[in-house]
Protein backbone atom coordinates (compact mmCIF):
# COMPACT_ATOMS: atom_id res chain seq x y z
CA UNK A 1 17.43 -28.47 -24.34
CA UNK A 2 20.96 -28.78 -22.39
CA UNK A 3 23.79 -27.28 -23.65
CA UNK A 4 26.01 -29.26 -22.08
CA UNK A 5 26.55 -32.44 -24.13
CA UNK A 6 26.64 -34.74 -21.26
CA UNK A 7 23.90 -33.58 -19.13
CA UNK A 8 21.94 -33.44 -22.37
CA UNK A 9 22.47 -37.46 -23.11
CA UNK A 10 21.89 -38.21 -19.51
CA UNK A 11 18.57 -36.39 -19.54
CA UNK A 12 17.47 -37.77 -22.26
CA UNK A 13 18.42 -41.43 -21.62
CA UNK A 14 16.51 -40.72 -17.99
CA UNK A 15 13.55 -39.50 -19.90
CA UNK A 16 13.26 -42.26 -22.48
CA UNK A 17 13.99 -39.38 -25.25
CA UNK A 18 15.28 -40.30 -28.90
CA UNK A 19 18.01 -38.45 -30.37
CA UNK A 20 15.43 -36.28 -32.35
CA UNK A 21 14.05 -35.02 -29.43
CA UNK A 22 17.20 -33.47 -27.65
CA UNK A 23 19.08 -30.03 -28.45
CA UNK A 24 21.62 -28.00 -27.23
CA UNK A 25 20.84 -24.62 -28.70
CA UNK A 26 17.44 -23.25 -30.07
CA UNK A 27 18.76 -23.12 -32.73
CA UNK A 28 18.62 -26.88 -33.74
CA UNK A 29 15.59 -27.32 -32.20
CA UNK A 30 13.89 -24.34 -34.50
CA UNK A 31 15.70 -26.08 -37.02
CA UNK A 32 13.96 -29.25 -36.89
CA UNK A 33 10.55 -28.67 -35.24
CA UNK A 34 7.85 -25.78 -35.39
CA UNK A 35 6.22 -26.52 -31.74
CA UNK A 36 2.91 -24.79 -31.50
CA UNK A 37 3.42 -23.90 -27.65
CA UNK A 38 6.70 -23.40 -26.09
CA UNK A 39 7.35 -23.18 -22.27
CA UNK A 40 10.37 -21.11 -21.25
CA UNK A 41 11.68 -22.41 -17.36
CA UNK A 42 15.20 -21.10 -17.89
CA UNK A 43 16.85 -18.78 -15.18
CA UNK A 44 15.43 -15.12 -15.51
CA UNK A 45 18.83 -13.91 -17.40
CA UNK A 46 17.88 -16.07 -20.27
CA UNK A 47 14.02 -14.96 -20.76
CA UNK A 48 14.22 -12.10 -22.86
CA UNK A 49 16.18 -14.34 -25.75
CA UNK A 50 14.45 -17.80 -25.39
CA UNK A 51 11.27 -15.74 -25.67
CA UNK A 52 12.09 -14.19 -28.63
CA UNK A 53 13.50 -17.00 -31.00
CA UNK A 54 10.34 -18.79 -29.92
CA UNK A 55 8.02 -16.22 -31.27
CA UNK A 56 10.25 -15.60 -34.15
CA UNK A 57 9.95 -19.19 -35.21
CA UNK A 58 6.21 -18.90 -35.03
CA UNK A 59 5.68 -20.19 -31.68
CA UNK A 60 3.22 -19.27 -28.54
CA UNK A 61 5.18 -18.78 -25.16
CA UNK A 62 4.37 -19.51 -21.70
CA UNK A 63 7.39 -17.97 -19.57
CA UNK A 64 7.69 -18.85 -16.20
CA UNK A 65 7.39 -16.00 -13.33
CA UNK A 66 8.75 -13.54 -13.34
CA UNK A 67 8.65 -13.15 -16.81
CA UNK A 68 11.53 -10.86 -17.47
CA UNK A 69 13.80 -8.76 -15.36
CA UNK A 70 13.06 -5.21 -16.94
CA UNK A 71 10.00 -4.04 -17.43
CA UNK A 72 10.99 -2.61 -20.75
CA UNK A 73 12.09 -5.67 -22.11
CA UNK A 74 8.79 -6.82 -21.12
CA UNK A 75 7.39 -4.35 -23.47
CA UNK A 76 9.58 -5.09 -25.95
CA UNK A 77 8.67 -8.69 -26.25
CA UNK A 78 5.12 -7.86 -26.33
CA UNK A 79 5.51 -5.76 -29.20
CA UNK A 80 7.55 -8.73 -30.75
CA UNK A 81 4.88 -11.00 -30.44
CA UNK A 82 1.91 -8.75 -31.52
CA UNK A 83 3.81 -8.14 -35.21
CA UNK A 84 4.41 -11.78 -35.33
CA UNK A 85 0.94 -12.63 -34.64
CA UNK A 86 1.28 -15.01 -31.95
CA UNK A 87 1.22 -14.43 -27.60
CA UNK A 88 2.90 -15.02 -24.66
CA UNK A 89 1.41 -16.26 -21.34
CA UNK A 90 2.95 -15.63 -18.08
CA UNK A 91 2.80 -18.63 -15.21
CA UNK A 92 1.56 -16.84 -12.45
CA UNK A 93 -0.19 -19.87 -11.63
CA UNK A 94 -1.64 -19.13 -7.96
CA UNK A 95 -4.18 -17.21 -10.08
CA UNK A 96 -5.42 -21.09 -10.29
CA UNK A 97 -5.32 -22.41 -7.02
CA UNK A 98 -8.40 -22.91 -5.48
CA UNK A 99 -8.02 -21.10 -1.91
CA UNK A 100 -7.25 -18.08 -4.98
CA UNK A 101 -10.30 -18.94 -6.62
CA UNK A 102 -12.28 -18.82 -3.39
CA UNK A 103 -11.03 -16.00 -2.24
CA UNK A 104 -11.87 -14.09 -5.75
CA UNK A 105 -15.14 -15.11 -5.45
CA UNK A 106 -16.07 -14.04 -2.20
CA UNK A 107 -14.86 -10.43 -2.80
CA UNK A 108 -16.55 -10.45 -6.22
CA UNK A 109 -20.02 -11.46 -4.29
CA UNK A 110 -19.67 -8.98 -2.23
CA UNK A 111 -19.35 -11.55 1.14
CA UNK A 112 -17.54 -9.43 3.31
CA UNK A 113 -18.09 -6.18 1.80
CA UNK A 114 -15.71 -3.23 0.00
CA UNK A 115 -12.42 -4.72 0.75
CA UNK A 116 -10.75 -1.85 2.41
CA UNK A 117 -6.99 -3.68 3.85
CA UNK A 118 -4.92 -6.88 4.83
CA UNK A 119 -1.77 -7.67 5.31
CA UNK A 120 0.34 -10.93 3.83
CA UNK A 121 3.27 -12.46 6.75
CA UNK A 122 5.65 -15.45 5.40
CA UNK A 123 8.71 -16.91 6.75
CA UNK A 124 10.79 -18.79 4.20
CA UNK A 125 13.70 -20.57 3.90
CA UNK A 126 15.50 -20.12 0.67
CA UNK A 127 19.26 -20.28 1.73
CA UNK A 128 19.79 -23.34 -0.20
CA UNK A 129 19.09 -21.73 -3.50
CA UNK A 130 21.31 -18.90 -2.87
CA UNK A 131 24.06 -19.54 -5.62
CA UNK A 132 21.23 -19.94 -8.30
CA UNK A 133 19.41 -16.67 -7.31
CA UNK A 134 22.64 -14.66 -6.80
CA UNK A 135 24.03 -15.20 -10.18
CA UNK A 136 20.43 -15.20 -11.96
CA UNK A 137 18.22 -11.73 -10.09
CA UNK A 138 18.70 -8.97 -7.54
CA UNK A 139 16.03 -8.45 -4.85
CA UNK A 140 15.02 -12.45 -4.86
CA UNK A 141 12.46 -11.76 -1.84
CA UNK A 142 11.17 -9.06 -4.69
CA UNK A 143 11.01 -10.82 -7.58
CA UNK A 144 10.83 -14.33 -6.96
CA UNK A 145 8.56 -14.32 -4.81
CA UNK A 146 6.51 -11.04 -4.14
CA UNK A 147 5.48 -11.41 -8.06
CA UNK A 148 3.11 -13.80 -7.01
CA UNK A 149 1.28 -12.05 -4.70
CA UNK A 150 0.92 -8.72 -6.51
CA UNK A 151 -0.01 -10.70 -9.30
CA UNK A 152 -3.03 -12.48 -7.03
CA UNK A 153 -4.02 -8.83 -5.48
CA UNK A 154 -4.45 -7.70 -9.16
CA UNK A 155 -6.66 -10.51 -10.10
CA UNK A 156 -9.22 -10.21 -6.21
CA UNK A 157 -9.35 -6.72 -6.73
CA UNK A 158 -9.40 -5.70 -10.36
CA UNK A 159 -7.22 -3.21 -9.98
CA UNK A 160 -3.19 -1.79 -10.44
CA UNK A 161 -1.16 -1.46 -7.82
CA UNK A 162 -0.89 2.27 -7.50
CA UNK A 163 1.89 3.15 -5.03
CA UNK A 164 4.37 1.15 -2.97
CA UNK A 165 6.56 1.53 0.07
CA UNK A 166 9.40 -1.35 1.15
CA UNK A 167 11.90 -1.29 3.36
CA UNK A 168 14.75 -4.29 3.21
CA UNK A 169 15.84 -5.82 6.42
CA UNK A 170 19.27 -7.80 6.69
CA UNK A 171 21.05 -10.08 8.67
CA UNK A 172 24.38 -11.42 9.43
CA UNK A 173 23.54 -14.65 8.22
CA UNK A 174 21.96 -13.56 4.76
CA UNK A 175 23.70 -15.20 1.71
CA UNK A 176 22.24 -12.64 -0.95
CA UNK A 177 23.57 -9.87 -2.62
CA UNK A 178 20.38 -7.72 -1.38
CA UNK A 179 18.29 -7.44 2.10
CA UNK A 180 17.01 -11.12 2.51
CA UNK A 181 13.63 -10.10 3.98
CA UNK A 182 11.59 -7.21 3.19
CA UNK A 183 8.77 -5.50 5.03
CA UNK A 184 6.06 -2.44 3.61
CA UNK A 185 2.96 -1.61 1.72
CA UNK A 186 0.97 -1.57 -1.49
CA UNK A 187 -1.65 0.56 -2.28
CA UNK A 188 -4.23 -0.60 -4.89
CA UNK A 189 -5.70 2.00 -7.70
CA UNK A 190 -8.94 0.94 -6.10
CA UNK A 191 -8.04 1.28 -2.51
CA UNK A 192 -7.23 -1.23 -0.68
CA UNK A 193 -4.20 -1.45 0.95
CA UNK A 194 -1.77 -4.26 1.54
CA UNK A 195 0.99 -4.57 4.56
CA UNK A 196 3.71 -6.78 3.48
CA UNK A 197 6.45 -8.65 5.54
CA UNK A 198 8.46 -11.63 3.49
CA UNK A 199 11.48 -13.20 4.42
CA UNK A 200 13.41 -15.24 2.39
CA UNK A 201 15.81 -16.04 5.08
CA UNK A 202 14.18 -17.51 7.93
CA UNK A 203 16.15 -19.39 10.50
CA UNK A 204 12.31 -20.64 11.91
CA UNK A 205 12.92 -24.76 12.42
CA UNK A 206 11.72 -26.24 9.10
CA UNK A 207 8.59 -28.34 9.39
CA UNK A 208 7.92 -29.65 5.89
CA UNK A 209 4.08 -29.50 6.48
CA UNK A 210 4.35 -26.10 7.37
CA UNK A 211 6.77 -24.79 5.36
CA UNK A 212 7.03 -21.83 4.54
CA UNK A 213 4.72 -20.42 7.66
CA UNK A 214 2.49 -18.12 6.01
CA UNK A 215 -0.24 -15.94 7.18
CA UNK A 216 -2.44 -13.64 5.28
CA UNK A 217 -5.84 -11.72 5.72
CA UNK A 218 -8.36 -9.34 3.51
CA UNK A 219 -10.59 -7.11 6.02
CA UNK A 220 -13.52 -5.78 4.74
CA UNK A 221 -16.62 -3.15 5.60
CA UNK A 222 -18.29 -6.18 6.41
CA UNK A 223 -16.31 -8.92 7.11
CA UNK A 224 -12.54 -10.63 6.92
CA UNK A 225 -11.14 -13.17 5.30
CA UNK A 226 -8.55 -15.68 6.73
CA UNK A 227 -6.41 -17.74 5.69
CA UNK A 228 -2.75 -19.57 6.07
CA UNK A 229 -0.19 -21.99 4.22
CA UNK A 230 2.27 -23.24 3.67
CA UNK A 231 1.46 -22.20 -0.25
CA UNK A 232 -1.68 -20.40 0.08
CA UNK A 233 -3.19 -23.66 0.48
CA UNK A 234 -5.68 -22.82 3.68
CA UNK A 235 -7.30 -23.54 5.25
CA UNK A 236 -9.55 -20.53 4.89
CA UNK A 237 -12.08 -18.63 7.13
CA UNK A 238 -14.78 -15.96 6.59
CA UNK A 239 -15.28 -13.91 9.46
CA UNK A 240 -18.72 -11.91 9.48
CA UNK A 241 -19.02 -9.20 11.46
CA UNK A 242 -22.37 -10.40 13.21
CA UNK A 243 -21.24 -13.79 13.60
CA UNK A 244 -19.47 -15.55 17.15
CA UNK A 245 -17.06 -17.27 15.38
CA UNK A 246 -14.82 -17.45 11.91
CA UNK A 247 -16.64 -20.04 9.51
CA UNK A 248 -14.03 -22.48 7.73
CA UNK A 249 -14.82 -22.40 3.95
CA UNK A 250 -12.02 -24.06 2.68
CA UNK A 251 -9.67 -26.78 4.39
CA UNK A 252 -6.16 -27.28 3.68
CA UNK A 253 -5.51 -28.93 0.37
CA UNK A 254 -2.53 -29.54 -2.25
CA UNK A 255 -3.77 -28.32 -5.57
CA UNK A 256 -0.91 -28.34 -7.53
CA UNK A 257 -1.80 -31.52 -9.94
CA UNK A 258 -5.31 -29.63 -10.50
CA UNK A 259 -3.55 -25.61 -11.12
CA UNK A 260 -0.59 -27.33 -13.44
CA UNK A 261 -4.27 -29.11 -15.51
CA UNK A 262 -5.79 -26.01 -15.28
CA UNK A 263 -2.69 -24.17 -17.15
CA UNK A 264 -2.63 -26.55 -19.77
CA UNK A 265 -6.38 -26.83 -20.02
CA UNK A 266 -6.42 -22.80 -21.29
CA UNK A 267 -3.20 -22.61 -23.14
CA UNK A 268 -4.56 -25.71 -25.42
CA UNK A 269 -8.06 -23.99 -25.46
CA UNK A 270 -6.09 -20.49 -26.39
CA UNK A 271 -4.32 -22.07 -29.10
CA UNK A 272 -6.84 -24.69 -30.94
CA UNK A 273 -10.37 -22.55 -30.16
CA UNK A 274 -9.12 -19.15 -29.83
CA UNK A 275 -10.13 -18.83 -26.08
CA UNK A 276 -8.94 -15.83 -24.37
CA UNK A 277 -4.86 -16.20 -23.15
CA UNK A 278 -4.01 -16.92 -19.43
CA UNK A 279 -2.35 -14.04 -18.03
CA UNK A 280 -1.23 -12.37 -21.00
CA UNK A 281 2.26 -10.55 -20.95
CA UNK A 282 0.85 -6.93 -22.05
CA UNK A 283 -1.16 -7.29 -18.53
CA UNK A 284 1.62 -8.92 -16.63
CA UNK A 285 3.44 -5.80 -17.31
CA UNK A 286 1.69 -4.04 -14.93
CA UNK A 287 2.46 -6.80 -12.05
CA UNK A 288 6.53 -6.20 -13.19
CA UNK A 289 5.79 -2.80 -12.85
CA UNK A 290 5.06 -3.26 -9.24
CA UNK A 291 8.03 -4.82 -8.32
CA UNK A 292 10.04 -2.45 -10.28
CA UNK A 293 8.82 0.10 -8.03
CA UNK A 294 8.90 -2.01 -4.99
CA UNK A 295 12.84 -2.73 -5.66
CA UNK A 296 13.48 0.94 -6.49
CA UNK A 297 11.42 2.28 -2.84
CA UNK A 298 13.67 -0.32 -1.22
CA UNK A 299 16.76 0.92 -2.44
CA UNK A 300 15.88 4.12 -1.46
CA UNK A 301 14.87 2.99 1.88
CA UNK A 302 11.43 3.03 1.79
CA UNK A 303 10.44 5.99 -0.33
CA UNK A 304 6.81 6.28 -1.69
CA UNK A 305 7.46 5.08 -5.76
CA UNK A 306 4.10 5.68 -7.90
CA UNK A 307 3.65 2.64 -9.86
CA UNK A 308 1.23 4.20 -12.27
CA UNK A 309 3.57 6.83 -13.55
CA UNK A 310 6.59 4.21 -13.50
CA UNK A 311 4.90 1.89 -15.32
CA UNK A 312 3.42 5.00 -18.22
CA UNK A 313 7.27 6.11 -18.49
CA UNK A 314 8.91 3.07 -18.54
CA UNK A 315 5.86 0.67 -20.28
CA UNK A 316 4.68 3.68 -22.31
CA UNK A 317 1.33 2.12 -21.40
């Protein structure tokens, strides 16, 4: 779907797509076809109203992250999709990674003991996407970005994010309308506690193996757990408090193919057997709710925000 007629034919004749298959509007594709599943990938602005004229025509939805800008609208669309009997799944897709799978699994066996803190490092280079992220979000580094992780933190330890503190840093350099990097903490409703330092304005030279440099670590009553990217792809070590040296569990890999099979695998199941939805919206809420906070302590330069009363008065959850 292209709105702009040109773009739209070009697409399509690069694609090897008929006439029947491209639209400008929703409305003439609603108009013509009743797709069980559809995927919304348009900027952030646009999520809140592609979401809702695909459940109103009877559809399932799979938004990209982050799935809307507000958390209220979040709850709005949830409510939309309960009356019309259908769901929506959010993309947080490095729930389906496998150094995230790993990693969930040695918490949830206990391998290094109660996880008690860690701390996540990356440098990135987003500069090139500035016009696209300046017209479509505030707090990129926040939002883009940081979703992911508080989404993944949610998942290893079962848990909200309770409270959060972030500071933004700027530079001279920074294209954005908002602090480029940011720097803080999260504290789970279970305990844990999470430093946080994420640029999204690094001017670290680019190596495209190693980009974006990323470090990241879970330390626990009875053990660690270690691992780096670029991508959260590893490799990974568990480091046991009785032992000389960190055991690699996990080399580095590129799952992207297998998490993008995964995601389909579940929303198919989900739709023709009823299985249980992949990272359904009403739970998502909770991750938005964390970087609602998060962008409201770092506009207020690092004040303490309570996620778990933000999210009951703005989610009514």
């Amino acid at each position: 779907m292209e709105p702009d007629a040109g773009k739209l034919a070009e697409t399509g004749a690069a694609a090897g797509l008929g006439e029947d298959q491209l639209f400008q509007d929703e409305a003439g594709l609603y108009g013509t076809h009743r797709p069980d599943l559809v995927f919304v990938h348009s900027p952030l602005g646009f999520h809140v109203e592609n979401c809702r004229r695909a459940l109103e025509a009877g559809c399932h939805v799979c938004c990209q992250k982050p799935f809307v800008g507000n958390p209220a609208d979040g709850r709005a669309l949830v409510e939309i999709a309960a009356q019309a009997g259908r769901w929506i799944s959010v993309g947080q897709t490095a729930r389906l990674g496998d150094v995230s799978l790993l990693i969930d699994r040695v918490i949830r066996e206990g391998l290094i003991g109660a996880p008690a803190f860690g701390h996540h490092t990356v440098y990135r280079n987003r500069m090139i996407n500035a016009s696209s992220y300046t017209r479509g979000e505030s707090w990129p580094v926040i939002h883009a970005t940081g979703i992911h992780n508080v989404d993944i933190y949610r998942m290893w330890f079962q848990s909200r994010v309770a409270k959060v503190s972030i500071r933004g840093i700027d530079c001279d350099w920074n294209p954005y309308q908002d602090p480029g990097a940011v720097t803080g903490w999260l504290e789970m409703e279970s305990g844990p506690v999470i430093t946080f330092m994420h640029s999204f304005v690094s001017k670290v030279p680019l190596d495209p193996k190693r980009h974006p440099y990323e470090d990241n670590m879970i330390q626990g009553s009875e053990g660690a757990l270690h691992w780096n990217g670029p991508w959260d792809r590893g490799p990974v070590e568990l480091l046991r408090g009785d032992a000389d040296s960190p055991e690699q569990i996990m080399g580095n890999r590129n799952d992207f193919p297998v998490v993008m099979t995964r995601l389909m695998d579940s929303l198919a199941a989900s739709i023709r057997d009823g299985a249980p939805v992949f990272c359904p919206a009403d739970d998502n809420l909770w991750s938005l709710a964390a970087m609602f906070a998060a962008q409201q302590s770092a506009e207020r330069g690092g004040e303490v925000v309570d996620v778990l009363a933000l999210g009951e008065g703005v989610l009514s959850l």
